[in-house]
N, C-alpha and C. Protein backbone atom coordinates (compact mmCIF):
# COMPACT_ATOMS: atom_id res chain seq x y z
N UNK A 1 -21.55 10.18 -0.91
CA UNK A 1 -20.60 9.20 -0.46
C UNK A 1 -21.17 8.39 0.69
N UNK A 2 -22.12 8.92 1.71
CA UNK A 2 -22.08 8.25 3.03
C UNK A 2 -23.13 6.86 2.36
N UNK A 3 -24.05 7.21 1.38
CA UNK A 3 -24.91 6.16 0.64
C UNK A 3 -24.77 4.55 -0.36
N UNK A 4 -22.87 5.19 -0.22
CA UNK A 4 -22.27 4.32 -1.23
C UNK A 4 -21.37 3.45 0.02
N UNK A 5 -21.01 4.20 1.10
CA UNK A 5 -20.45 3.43 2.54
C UNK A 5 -21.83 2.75 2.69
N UNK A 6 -23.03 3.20 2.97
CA UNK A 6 -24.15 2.50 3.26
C UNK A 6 -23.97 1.47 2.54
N UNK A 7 -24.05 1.20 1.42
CA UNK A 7 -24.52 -0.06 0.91
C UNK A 7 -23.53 -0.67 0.73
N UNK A 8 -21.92 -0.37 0.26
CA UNK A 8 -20.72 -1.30 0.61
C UNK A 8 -20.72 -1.80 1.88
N UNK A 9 -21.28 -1.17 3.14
CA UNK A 9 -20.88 -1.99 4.05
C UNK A 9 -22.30 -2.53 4.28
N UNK A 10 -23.32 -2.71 3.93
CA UNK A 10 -24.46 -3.63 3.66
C UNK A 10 -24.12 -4.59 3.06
N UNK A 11 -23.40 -4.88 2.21
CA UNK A 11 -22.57 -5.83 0.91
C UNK A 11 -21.71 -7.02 1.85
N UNK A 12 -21.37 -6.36 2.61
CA UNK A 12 -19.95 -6.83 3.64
C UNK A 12 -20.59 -7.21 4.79
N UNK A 13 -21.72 -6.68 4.98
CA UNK A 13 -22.37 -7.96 6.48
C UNK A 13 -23.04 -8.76 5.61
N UNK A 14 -24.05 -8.46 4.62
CA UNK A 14 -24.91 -9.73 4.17
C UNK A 14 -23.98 -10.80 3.32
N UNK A 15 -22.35 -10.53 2.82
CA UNK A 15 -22.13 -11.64 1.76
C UNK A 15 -20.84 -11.97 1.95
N UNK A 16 -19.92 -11.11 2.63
CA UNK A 16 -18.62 -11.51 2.85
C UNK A 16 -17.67 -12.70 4.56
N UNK A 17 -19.17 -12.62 5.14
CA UNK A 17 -18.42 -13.38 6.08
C UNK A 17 -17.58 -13.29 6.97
N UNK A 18 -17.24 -11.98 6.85
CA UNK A 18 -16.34 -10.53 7.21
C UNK A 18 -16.58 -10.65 9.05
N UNK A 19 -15.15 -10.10 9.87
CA UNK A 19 -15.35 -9.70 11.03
C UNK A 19 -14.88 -8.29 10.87
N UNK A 20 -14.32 -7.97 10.45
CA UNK A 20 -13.73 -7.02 10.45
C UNK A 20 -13.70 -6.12 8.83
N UNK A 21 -13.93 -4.64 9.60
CA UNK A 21 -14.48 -3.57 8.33
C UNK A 21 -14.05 -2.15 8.32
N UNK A 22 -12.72 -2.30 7.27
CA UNK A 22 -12.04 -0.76 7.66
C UNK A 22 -12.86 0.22 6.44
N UNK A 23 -12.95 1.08 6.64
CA UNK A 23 -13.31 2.80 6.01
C UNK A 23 -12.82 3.41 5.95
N UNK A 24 -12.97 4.46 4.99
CA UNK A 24 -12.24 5.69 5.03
C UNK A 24 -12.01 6.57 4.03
N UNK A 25 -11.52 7.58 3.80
CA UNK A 25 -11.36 8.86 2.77
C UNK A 25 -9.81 9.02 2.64
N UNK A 26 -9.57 9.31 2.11
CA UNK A 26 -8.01 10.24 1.96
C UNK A 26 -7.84 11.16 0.93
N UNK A 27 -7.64 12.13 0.72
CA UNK A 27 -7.22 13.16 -0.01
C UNK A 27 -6.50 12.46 -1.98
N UNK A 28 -6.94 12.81 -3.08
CA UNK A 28 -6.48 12.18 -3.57
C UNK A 28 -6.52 12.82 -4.85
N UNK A 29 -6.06 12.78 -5.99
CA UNK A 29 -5.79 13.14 -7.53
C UNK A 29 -6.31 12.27 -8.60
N UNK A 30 -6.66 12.81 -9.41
CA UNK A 30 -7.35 11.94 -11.10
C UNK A 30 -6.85 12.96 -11.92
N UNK A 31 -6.21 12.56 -12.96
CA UNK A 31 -5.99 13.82 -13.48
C UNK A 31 -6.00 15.05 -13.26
N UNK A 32 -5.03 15.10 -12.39
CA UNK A 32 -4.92 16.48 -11.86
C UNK A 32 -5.51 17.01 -11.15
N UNK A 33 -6.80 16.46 -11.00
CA UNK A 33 -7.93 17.08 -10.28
C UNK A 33 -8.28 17.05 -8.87
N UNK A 34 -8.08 17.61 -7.58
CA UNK A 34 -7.93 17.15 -6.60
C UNK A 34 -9.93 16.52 -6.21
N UNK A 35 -8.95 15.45 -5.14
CA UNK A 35 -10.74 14.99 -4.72
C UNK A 35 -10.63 14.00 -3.73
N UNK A 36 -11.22 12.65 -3.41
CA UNK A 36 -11.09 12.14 -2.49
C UNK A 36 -11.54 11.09 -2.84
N UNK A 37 -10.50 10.18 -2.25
CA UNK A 37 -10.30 8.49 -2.30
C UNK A 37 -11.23 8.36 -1.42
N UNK A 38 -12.43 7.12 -1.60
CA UNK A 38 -12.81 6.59 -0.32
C UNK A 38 -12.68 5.03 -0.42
N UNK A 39 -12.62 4.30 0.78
CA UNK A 39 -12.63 2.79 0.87
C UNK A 39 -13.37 2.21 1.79
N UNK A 40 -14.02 0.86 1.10
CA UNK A 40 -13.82 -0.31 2.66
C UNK A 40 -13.66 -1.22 2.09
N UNK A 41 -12.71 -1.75 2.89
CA UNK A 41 -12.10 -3.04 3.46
C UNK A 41 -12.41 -3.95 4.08
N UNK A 42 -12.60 -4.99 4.25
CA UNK A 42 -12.86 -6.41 5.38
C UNK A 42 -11.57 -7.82 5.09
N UNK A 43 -12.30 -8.56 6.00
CA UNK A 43 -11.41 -9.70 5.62
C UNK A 43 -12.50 -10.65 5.75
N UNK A 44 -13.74 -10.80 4.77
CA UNK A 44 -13.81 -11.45 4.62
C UNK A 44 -13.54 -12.53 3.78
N UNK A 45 -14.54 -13.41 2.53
CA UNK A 45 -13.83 -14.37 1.98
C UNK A 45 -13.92 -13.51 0.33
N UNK A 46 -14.00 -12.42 0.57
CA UNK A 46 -14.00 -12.45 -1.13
C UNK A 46 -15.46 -11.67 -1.54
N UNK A 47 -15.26 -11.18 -3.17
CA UNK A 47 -16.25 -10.80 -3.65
C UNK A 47 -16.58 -12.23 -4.47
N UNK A 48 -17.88 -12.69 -5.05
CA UNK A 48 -17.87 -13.07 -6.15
C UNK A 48 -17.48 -12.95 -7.33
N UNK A 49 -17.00 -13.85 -8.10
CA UNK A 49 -15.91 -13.23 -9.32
C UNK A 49 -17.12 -12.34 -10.27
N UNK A 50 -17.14 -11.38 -10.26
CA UNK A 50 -17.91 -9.99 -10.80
C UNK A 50 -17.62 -10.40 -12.29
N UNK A 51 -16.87 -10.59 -12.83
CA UNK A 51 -17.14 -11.02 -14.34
C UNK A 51 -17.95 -12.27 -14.43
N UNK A 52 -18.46 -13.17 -13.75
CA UNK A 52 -19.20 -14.22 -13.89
C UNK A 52 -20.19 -14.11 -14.00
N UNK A 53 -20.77 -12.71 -13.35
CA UNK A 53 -22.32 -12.98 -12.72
C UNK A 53 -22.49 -11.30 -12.99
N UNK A 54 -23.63 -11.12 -13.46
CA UNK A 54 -24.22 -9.49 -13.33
C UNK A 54 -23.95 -8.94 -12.16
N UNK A 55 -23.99 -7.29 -11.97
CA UNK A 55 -23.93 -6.67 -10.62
C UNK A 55 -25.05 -6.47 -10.53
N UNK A 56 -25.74 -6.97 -9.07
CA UNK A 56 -26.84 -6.73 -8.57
C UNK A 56 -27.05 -5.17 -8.33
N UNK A 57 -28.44 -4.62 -7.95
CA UNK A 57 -28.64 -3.49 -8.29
C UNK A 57 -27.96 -2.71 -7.23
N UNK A 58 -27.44 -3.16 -6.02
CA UNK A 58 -26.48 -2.26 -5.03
C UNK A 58 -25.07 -2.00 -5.90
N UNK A 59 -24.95 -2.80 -6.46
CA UNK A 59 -23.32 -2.48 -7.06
C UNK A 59 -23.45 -1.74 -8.36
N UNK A 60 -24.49 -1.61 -9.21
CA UNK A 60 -24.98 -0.84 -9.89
C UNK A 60 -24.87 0.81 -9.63
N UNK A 61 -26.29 0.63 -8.61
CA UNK A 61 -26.24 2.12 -7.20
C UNK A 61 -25.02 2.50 -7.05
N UNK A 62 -24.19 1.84 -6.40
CA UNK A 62 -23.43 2.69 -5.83
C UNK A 62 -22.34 3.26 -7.40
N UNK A 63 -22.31 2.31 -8.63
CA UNK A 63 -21.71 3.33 -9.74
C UNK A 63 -22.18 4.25 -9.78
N UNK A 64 -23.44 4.39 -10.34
CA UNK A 64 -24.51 5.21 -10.01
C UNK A 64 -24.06 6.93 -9.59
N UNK A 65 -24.35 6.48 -8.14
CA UNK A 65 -23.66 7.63 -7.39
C UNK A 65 -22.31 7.80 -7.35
N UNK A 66 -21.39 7.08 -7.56
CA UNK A 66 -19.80 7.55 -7.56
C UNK A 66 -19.97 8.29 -9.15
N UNK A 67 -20.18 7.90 -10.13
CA UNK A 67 -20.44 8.78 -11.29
C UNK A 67 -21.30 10.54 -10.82
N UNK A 68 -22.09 9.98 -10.19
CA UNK A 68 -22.99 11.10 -10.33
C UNK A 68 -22.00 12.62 -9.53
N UNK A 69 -20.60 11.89 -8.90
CA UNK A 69 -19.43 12.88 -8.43
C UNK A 69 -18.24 12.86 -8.98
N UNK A 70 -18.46 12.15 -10.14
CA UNK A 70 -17.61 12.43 -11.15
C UNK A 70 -16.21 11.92 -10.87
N UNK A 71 -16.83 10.50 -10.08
CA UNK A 71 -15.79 9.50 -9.68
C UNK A 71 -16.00 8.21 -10.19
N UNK A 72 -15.58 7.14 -9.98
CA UNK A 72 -15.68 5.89 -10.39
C UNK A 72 -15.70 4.71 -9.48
N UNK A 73 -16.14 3.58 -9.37
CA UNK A 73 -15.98 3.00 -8.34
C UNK A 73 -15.50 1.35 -8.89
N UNK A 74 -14.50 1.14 -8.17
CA UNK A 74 -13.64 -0.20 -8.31
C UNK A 74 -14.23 -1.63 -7.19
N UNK A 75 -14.21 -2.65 -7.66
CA UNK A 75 -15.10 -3.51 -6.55
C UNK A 75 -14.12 -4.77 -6.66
């Protein structure tokens, strides 16, 4: 997880324009299964519309590793 904060919030200084950058975990369920939500947040201006354009290889990575814990990752 701390590898997938690494590079989301690498994502969020180099492209979002962002001042501000919340994080975090919370306790959470998938089918039943207990485990843990993680997030970040900013305000900057936006992702690029992700159906337009391929995911570069950080947004790749970090599926990557959210799979590799038998999680998923939403962008």
């Amino acid at each position: 997880m701390l590898r997938i904060f690494q590079e989301a919030i690498g994502n969020v200084l180099a492209h979002a324009g962002a001042t501000e950058i919340r994080i975090g975990c919370r306790e959470d369920q998938r089918e039943r299964i207990a485990g843990v939500a993680a997030y970040v947040a900013d305000n900057g201006h936006g992702s690029i519309d992700m159906a337009s354009r391929q995911a570069g290889k950080g947004i790749a990575s970090m599926k990557a590793r959210a799979s590799s814990l038998h999680g998923h990752l939403d962008c």
